[in-house]
Protein backbone atom coordinates (compact mmCIF):
# COMPACT_ATOMS: atom_id res chain seq x y z
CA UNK A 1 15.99 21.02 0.16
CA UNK A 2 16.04 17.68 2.39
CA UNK A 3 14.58 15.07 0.58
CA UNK A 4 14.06 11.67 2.71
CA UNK A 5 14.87 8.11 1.09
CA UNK A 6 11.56 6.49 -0.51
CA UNK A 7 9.27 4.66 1.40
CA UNK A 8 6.13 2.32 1.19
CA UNK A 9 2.84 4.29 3.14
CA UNK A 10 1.09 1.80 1.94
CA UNK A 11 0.40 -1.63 0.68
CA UNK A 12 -2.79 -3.79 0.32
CA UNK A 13 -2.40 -7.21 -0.73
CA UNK A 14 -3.88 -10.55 -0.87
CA UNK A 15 -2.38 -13.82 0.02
CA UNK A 16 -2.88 -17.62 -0.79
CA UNK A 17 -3.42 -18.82 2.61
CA UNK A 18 -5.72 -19.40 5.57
CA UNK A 19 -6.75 -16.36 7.72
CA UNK A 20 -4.89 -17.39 10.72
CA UNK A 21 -1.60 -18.68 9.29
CA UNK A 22 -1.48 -14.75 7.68
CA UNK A 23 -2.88 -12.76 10.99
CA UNK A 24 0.43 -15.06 13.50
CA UNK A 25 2.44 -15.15 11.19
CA UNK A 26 2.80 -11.17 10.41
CA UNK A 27 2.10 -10.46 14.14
CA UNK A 28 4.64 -13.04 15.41
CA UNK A 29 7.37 -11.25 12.68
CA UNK A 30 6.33 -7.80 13.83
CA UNK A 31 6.17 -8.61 17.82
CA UNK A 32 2.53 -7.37 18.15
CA UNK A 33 1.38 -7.42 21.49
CA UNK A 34 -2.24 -8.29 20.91
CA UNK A 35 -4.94 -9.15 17.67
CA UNK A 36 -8.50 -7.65 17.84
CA UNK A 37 -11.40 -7.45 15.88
CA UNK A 38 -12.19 -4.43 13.58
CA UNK A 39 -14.78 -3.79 11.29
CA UNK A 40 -14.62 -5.54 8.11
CA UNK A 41 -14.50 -3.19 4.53
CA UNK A 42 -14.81 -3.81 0.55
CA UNK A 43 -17.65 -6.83 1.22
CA UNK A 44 -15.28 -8.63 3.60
CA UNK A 45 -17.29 -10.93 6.43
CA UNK A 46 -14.22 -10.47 9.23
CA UNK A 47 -11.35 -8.68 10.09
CA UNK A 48 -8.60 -8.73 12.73
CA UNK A 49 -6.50 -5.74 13.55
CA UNK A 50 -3.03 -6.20 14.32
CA UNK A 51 -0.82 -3.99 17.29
CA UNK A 52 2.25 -3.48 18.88
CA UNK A 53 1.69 -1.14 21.90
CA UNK A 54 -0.36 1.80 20.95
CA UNK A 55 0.36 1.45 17.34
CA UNK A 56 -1.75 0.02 15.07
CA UNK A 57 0.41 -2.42 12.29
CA UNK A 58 -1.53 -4.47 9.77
CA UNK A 59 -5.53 -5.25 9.51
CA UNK A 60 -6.17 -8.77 7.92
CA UNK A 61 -9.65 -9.40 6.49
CA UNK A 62 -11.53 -12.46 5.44
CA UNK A 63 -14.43 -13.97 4.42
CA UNK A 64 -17.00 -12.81 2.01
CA UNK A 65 -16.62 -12.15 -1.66
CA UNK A 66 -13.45 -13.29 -1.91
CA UNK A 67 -12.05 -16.69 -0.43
CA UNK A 68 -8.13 -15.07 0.10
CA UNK A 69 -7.39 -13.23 3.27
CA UNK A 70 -6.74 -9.76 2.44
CA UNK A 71 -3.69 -7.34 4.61
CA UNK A 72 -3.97 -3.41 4.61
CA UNK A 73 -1.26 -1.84 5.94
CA UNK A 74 -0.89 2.09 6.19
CA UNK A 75 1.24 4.91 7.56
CA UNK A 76 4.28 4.91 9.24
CA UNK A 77 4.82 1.07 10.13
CA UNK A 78 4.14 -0.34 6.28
CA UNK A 79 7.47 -0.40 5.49
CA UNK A 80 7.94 -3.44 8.16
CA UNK A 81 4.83 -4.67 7.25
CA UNK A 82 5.65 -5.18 3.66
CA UNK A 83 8.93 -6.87 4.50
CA UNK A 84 7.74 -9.23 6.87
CA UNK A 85 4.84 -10.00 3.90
CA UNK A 86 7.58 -10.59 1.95
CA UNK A 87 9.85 -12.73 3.63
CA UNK A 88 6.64 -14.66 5.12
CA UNK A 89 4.57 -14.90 1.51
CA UNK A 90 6.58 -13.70 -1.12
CA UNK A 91 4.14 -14.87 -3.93
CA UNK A 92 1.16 -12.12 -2.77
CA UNK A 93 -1.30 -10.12 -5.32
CA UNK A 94 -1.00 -6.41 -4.42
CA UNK A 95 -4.15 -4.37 -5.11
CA UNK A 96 -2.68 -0.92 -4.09
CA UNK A 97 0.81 0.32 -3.08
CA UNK A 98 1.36 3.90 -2.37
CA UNK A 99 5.22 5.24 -1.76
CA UNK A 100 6.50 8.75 -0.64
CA UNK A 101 9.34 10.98 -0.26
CA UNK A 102 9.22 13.72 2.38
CA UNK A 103 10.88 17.38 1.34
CA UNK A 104 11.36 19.95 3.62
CA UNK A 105 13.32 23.63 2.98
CA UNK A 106 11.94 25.28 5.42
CA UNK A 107 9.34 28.11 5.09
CA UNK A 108 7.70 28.08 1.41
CA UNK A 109 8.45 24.44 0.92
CA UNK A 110 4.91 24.02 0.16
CA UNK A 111 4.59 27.06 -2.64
CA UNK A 112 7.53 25.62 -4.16
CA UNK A 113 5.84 22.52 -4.46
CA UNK A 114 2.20 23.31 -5.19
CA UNK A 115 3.85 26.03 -8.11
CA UNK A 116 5.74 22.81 -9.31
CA UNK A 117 3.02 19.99 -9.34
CA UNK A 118 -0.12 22.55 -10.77
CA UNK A 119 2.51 23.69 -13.36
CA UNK A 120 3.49 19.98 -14.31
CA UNK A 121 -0.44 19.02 -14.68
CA UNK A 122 -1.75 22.19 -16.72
CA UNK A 123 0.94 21.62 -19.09
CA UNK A 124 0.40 17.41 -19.40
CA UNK A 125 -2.71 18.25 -19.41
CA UNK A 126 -3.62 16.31 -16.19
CA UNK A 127 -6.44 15.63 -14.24
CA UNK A 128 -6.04 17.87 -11.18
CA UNK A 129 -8.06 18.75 -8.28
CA UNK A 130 -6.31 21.65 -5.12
CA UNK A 131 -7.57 21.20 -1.58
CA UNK A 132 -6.29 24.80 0.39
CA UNK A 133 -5.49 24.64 3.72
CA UNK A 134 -7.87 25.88 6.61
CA UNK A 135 -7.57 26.79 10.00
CA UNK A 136 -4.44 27.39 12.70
CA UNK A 137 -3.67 24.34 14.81
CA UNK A 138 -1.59 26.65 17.08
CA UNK A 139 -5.04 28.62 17.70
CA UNK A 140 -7.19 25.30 18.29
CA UNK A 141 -9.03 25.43 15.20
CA UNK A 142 -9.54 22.72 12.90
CA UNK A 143 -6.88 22.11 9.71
CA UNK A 144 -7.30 20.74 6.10
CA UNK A 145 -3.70 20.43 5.17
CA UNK A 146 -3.23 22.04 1.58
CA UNK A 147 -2.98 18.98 -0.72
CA UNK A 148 -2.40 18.74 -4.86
CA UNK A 149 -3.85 15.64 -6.60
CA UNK A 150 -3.20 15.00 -9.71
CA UNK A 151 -5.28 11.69 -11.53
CA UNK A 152 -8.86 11.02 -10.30
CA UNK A 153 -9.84 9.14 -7.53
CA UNK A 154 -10.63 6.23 -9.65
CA UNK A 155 -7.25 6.30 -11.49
CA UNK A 156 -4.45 3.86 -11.90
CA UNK A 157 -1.91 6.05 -11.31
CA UNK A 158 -2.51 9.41 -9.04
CA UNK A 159 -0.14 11.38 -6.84
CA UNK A 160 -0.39 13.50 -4.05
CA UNK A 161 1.12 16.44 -2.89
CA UNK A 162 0.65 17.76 0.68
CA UNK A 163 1.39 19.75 3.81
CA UNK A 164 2.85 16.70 5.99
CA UNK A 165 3.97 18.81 8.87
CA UNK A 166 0.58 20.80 9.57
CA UNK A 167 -1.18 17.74 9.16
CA UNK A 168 0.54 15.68 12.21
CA UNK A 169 0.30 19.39 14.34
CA UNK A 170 -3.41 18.81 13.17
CA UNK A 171 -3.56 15.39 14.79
CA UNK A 172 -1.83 16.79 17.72
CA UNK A 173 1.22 15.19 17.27
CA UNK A 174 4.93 16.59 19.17
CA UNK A 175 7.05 17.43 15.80
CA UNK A 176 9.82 17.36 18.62
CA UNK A 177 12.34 14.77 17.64
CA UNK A 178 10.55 12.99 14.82
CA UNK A 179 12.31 14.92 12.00
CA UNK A 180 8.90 16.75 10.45
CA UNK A 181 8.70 20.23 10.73
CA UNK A 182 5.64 22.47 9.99
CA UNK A 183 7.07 22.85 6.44
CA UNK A 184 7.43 19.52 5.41
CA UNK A 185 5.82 18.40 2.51
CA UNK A 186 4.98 14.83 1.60
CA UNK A 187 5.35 13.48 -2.10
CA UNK A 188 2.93 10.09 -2.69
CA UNK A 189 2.29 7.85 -5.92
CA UNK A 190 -0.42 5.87 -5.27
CA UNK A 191 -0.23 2.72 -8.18
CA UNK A 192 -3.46 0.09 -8.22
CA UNK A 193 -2.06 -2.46 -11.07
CA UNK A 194 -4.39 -4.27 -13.41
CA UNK A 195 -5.13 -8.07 -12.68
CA UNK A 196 -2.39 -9.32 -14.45
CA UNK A 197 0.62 -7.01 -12.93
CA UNK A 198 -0.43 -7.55 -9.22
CA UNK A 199 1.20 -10.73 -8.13
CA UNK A 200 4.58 -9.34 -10.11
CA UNK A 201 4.33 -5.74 -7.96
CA UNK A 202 5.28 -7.59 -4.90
CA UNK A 203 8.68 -7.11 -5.51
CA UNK A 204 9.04 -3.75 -6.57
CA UNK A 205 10.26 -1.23 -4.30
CA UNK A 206 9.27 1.96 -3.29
CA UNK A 207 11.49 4.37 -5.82
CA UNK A 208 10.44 2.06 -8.42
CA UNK A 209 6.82 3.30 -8.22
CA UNK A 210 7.07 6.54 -9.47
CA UNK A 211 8.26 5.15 -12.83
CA UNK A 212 4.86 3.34 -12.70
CA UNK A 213 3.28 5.92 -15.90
CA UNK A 214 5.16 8.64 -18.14
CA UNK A 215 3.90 11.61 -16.36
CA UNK A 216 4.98 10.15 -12.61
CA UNK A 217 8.39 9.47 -13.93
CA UNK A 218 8.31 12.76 -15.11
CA UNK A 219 6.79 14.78 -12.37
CA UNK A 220 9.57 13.09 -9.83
CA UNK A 221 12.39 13.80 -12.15
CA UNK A 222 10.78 17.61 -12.49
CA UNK A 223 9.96 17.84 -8.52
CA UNK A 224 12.88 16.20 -6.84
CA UNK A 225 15.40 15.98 -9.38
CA UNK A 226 15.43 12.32 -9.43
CA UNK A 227 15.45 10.37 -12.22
CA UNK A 228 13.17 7.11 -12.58
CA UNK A 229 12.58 4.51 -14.74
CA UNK A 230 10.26 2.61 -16.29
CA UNK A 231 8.33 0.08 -13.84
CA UNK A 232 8.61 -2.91 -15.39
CA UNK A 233 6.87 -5.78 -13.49
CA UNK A 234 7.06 -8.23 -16.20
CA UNK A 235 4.64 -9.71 -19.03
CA UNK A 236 2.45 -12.81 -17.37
CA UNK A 237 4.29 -15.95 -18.00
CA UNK A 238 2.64 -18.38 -21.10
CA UNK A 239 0.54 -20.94 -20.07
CA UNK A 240 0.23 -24.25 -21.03
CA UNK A 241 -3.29 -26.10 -20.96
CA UNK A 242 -2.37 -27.92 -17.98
CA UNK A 243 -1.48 -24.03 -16.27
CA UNK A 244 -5.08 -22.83 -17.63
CA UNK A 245 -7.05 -25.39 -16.11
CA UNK A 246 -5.20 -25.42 -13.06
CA UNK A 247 -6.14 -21.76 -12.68
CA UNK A 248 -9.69 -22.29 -13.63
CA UNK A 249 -10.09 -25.21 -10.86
CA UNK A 250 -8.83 -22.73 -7.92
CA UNK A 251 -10.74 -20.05 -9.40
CA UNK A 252 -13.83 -22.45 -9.00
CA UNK A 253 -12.71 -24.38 -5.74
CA UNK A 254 -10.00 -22.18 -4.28
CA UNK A 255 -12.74 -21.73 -1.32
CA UNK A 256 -12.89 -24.73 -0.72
CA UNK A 257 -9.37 -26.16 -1.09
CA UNK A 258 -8.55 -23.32 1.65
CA UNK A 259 -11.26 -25.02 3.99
CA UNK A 260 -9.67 -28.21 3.14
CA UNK A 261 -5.67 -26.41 4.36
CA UNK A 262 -7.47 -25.17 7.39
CA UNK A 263 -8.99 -28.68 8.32
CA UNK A 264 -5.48 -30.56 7.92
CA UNK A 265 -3.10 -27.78 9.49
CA UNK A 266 -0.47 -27.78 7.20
CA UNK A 267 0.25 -27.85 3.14
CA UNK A 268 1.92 -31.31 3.86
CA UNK A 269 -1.00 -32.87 5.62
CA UNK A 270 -3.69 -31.07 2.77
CA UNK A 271 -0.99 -33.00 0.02
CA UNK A 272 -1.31 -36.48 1.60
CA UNK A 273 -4.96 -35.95 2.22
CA UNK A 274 -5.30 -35.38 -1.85
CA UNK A 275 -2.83 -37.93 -2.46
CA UNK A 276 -5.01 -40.62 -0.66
CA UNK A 277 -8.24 -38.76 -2.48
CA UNK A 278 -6.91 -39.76 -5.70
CA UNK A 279 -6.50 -43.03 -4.54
């Protein structure tokens, strides 16, 4: 069985900046070729898309219910994305992160895995839900790629298991060359911390999510024959009074203090602009 090495598919994060510092910055450290608006989700009043080429990176979104831009990145370029949000902001609040190994031995990779991951979540006891396959891509007809969930939509913690390979044939994607093959078989934990573990997920990597619950440390160890521990992201740090009411004021006027960062162009200028405020 080839198992790949562990990889972010996805990350979703917000950052303590202005809109356009975020949207350069990531496209100048990924090389895009061009920014363009998309359609804004989750209550958000704008969003920018960013590219290199034909591919489609990073979206950043802004505006709205929530005065922090906001980067989704998913598929096959989030692992770039992520470091680049890294190196650029590495003090980001991550709302989802999803990471994945690929498997692949051949024909009945899939059965293996689908007898595996419905086995594991009968006897934990699990939440569960089986999508079967449909259709023949090689005879033009449409295809739901067989996939195993196991957690609700709504959890968490969930994983999926699915039919990588007939999925990109689906999409009409050349497996020629890109090291899928019809069998392979895609592995996911998808991990949405609480409010308090979010800023300290930013520096976890990819292997380190599948320890993020009991049963996904399990299920990896009983599926790949990997073992995982714990995810430990740290308890928040004490604060003082001085902490607590700093929080309180950005919570309150973090809108406008952004304004205020945007106005003067820089962190510096926004500092010398309070210093003279306080007189």
């Amino acid at each position: 069985m080839r198992i790949s090495e562990p990889a972010f598919d996805a990350y979703h994060a917000s950052v303590c900046t202005v809109a356009d510092l975020l949207t350069d910055g990531i496209a100048d450290a990924l090389g895009a070729t061009r920014i363009e608006g998309r359609t804004p989700r989750n209550g958000y009043a704008h969003a920018r898309g960013i590219f290199r080429g034909d591919d489609h990176l990073c979206d950043v979104m802004h505006g709205g219910h929530n005065p922090l831009p906001f980067l989704t990145a998913t598929g096959q370029n989030t692992p770039e994305v992520v470091e680049s949000l890294r190196r650029l902001y590495p003090e980001h609040s991550v709302a989802r992160a999803d990471a994945k190994y690929d498997l692949d031995g051949g024909p009945g990779t899939w059965e293996h895995v689908h007898q595996v991951v419905s086995g594991f979540a009968e006897q934990k006891r699990l939440k569960s839900l089986y999508i079967e396959s449909s259709g023949d891509p090689r005879a033009d007809e449409p295809v739901k790629a067989s996939t195993f969930y196991i957690g609700s939509h709504g959890s968490r913690n969930r994983s999926r298991s699915y039919c990588k390979g007939l999925e990109l044939l689906a999409d009409g994607v050349n497996l020629e060359g890109t090291g899928y093959t019809p069998h392979t078989v895609r592995h996911e934990i998808q991990v949405r911390p609480t409010s308090q573990k979010k800023a300290a997920l930013a520096v976890v990597t990819p292997d380190q999510l599948f320890g993020a619950c009991p049963w996904s440390r399990s299920l990896v160890n009983d599926l790949l024959g990997l073992s995982t521990g714990r995810l430990h992201v740290g308890a928040p740090k004490h604060q003082n009074d001085l902490d607590r009411r700093l929080e309180s004021c950005l919570k309150m006027y973090g809108r406008t203090m952004l304004e205020l960062l945007d106005r003067e162009g820089s962190p510096e200028a926004l500092g010398r602009y309070l210093s003279r405020c306080l007189g």
